[in-house]
C-alpha atoms as a PDB file:
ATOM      1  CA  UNK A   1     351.825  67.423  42.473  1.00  0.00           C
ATOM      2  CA  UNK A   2     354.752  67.408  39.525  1.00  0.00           C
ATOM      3  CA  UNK A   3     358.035  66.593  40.767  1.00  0.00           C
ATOM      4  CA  UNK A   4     357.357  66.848  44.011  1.00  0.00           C
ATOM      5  CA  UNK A   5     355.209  63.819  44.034  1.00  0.00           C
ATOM      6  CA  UNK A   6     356.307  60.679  44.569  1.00  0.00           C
ATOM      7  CA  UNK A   7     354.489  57.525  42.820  1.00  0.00           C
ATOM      8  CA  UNK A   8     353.732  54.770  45.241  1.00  0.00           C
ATOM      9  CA  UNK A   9     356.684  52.265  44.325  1.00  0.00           C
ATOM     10  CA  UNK A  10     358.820  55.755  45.027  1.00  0.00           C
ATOM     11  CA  UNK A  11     357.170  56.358  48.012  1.00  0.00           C
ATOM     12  CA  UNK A  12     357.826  52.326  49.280  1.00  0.00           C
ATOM     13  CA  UNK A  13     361.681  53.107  48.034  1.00  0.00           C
ATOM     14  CA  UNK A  14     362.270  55.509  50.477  1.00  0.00           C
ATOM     15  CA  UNK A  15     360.135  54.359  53.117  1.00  0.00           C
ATOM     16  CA  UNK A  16     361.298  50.598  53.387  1.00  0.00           C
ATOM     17  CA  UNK A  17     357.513  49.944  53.516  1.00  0.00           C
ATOM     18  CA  UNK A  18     355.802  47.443  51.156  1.00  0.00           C
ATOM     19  CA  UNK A  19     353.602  48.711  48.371  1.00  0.00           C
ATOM     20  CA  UNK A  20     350.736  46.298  49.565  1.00  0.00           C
ATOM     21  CA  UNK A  21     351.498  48.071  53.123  1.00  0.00           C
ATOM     22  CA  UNK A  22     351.164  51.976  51.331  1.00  0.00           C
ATOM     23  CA  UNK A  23     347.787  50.759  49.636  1.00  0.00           C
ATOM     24  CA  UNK A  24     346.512  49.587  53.267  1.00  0.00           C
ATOM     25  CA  UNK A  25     347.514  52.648  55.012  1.00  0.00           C
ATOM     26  CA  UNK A  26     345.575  54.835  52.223  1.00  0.00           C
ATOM     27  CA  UNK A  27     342.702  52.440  52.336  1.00  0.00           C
ATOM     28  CA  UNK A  28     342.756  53.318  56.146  1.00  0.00           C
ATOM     29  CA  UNK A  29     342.601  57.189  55.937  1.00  0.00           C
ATOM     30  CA  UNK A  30     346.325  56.926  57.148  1.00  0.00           C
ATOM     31  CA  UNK A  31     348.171  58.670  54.203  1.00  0.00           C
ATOM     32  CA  UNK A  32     346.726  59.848  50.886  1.00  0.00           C
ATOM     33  CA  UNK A  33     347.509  60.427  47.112  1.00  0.00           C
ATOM     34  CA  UNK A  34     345.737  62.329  44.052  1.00  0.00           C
ATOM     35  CA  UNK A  35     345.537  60.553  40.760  1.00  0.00           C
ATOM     36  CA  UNK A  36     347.729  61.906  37.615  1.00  0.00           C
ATOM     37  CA  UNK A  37     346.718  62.060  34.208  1.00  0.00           C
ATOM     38  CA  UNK A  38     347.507  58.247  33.909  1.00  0.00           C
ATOM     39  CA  UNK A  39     345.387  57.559  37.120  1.00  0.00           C
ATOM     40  CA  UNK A  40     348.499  56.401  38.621  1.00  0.00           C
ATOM     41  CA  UNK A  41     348.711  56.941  42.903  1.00  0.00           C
ATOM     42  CA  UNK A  42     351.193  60.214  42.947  1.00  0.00           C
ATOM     43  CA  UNK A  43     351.755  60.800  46.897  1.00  0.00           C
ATOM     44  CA  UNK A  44     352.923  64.474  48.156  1.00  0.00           C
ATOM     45  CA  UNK A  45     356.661  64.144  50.100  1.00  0.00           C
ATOM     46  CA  UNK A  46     355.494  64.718  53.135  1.00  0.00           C
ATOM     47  CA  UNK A  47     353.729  61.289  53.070  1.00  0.00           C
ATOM     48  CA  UNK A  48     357.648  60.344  53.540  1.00  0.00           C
ATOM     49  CA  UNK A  49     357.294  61.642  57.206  1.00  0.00           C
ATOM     50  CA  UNK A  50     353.844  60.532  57.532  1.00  0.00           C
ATOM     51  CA  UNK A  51     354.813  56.823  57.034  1.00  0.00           C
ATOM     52  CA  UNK A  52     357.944  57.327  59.446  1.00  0.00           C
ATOM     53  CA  UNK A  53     355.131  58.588  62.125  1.00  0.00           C
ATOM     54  CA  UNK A  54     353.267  55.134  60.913  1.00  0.00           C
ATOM     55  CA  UNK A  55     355.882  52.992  61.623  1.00  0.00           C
ATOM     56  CA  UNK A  56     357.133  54.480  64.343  1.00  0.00           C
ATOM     57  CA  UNK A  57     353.367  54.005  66.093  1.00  0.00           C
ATOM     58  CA  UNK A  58     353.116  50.492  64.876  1.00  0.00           C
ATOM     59  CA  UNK A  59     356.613  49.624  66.467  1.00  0.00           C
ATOM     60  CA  UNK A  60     354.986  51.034  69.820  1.00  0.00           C
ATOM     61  CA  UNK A  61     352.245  48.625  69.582  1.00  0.00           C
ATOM     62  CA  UNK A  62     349.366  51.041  69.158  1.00  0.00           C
ATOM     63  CA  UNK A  63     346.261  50.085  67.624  1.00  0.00           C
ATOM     64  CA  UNK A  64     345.673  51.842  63.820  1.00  0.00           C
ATOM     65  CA  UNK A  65     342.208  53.942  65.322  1.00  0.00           C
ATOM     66  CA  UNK A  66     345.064  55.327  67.641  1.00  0.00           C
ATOM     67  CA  UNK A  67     347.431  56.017  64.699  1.00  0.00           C
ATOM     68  CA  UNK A  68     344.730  57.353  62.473  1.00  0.00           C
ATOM     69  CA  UNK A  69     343.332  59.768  65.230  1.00  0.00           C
ATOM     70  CA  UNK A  70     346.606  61.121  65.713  1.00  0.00           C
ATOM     71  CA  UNK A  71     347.329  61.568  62.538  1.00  0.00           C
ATOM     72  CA  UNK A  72     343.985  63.458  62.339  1.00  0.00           C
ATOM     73  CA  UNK A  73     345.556  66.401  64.749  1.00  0.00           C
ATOM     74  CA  UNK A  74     348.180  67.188  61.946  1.00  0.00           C
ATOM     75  CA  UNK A  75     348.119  69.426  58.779  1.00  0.00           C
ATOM     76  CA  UNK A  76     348.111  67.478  56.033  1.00  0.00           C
ATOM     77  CA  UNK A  77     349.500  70.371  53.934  1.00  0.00           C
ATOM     78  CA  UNK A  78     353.073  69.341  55.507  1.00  0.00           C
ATOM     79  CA  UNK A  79     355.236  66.957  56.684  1.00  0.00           C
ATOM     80  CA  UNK A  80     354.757  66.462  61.019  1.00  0.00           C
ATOM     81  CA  UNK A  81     357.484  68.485  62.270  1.00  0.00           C
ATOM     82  CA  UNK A  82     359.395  67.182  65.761  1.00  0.00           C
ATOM     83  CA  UNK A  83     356.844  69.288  67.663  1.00  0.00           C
ATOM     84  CA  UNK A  84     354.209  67.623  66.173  1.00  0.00           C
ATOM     85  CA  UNK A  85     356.005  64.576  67.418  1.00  0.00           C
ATOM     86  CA  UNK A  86     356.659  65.795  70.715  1.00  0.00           C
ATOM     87  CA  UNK A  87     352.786  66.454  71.031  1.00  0.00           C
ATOM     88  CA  UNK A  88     351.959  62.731  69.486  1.00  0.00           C
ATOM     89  CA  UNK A  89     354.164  61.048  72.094  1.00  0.00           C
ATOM     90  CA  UNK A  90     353.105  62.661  75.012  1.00  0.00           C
ATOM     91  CA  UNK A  91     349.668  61.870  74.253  1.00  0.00           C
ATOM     92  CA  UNK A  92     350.927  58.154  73.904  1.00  0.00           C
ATOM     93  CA  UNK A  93     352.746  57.728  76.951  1.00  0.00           C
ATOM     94  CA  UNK A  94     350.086  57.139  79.618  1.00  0.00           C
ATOM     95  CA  UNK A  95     349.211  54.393  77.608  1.00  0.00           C
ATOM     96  CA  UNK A  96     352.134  52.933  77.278  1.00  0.00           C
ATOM     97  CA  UNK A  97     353.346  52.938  80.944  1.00  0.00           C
ATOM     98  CA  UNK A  98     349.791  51.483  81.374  1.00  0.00           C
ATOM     99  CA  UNK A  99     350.661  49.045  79.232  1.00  0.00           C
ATOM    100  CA  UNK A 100     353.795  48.486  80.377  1.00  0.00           C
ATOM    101  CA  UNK A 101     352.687  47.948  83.842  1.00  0.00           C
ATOM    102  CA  UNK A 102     350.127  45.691  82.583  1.00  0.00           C
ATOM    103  CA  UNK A 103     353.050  43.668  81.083  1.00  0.00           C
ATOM    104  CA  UNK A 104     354.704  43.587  83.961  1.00  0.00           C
ATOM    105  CA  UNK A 105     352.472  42.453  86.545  1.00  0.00           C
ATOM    106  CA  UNK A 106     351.381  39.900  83.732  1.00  0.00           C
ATOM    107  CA  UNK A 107     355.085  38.618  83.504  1.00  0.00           C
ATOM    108  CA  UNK A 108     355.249  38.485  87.636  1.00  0.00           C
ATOM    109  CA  UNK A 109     351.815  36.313  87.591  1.00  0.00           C
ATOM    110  CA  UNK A 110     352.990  34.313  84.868  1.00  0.00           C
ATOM    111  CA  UNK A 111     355.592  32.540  87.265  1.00  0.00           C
ATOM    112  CA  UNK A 112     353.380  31.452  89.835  1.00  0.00           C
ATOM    113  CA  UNK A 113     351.465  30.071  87.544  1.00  0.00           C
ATOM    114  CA  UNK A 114     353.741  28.310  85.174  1.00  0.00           C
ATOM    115  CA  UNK A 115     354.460  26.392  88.670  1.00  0.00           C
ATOM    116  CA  UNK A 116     350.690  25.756  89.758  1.00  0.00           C
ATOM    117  CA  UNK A 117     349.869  24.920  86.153  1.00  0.00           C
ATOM    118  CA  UNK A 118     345.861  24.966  87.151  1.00  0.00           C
ATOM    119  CA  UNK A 119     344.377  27.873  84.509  1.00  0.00           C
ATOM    120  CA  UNK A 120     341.346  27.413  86.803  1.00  0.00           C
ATOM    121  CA  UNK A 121     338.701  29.123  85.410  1.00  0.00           C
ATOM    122  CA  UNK A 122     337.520  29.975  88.875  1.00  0.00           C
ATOM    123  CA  UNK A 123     340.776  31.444  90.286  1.00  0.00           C
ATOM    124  CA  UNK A 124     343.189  31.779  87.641  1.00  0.00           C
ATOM    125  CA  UNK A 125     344.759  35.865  87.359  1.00  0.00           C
ATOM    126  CA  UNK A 126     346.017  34.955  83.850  1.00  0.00           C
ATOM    127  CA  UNK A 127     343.068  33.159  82.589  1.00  0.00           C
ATOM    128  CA  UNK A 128     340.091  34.556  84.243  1.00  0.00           C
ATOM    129  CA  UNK A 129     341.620  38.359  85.234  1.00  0.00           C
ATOM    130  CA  UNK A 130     339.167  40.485  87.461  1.00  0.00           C
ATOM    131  CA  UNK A 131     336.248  38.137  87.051  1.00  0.00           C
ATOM    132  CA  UNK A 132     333.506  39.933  88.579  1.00  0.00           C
ATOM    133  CA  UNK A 133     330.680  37.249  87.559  1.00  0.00           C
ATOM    134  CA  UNK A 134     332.272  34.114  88.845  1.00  0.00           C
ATOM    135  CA  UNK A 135     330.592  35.331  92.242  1.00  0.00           C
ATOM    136  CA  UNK A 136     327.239  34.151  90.953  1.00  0.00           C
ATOM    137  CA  UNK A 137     328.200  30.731  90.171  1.00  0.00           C
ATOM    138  CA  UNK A 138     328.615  29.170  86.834  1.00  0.00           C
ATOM    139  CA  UNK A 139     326.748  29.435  83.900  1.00  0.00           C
ATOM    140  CA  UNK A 140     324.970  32.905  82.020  1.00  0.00           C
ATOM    141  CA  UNK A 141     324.565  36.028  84.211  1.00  0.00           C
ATOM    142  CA  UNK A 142     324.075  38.488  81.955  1.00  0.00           C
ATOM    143  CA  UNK A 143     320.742  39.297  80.376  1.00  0.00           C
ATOM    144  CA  UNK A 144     320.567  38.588  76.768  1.00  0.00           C
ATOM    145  CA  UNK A 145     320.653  41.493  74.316  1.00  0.00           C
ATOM    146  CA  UNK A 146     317.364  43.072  73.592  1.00  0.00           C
ATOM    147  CA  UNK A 147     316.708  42.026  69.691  1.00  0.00           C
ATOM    148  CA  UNK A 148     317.852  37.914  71.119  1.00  0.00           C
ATOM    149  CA  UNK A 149     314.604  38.526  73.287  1.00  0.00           C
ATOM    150  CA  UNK A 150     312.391  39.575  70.511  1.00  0.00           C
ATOM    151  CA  UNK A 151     312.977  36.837  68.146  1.00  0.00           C
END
């Protein structure tokens, strides 16, 4: 790791990411460091890139068990290359045009109800979205989980 190792208030230099954020990540499986002869955190460069593909995720709004999973699919011997990027965001954009949509149709509800102003629990979109249960009346429908029943 020598020179081409970065220590981790290097690493948040170059990255414009917070130390505290760096440790998180590593606690998270998302990047990773060896130890030097001091113990001190000594990250390869490539984590440089890795961080970028961090960020980059986060600003997209996906969820970190997203992030991390992706990040699984690349070598961690090197830094993801812009096919390796190409790949990632093709796997991430069904789910955010789903998302999107999602946003939309939330945005076009929103009106109509910003002028009813009822958040009835019984007919609501934005408050009580593809209630299923309401059918049955009010109250518990669902059985209770099996260790509730044994105690």
């Amino acid at each position: 790791m020598d020179d081409k190792s970065l220590s981790v208030g290097q690493l948040a230099a170059r990255s414009g990411v917070a130390v505290t954020a760096l440790h998180f990540y590593e606690s998270k499986g998302l990047i990773f460091s060896t130890r030097n002869a001091g113990n001190q955190r000594r990250f390869p460069r490539e984590t440089l890139r890795r961080v970028a593909v961090i960020k980059m995720a986060q600003r997209l709004g996906l969820p970190l068990s997203s992030i991390h999973a992706a990040l699984q699919s690349l070598p961690s011997h090197r830094a993801p290359s812009a096919a390796d990027w190409r790949r990632l965001s093709a796997q991430w954009r069904d789910d955010l045009t789903e998302r999107i949509d999602n946003l939309m149709l939330l945005r076009d509800q929103l009106d109509g109800c910003i002028g009813c102003g009822c958040m009835s629990m019984q007919s609501c979109p934005l408050r009580n979205h593809h209630d299923q249960l309401a059918e049955q009346g009010p109250g518990a429908h669902l059985p209770a989980p099996l260790e509730e029943k044994q105690t």
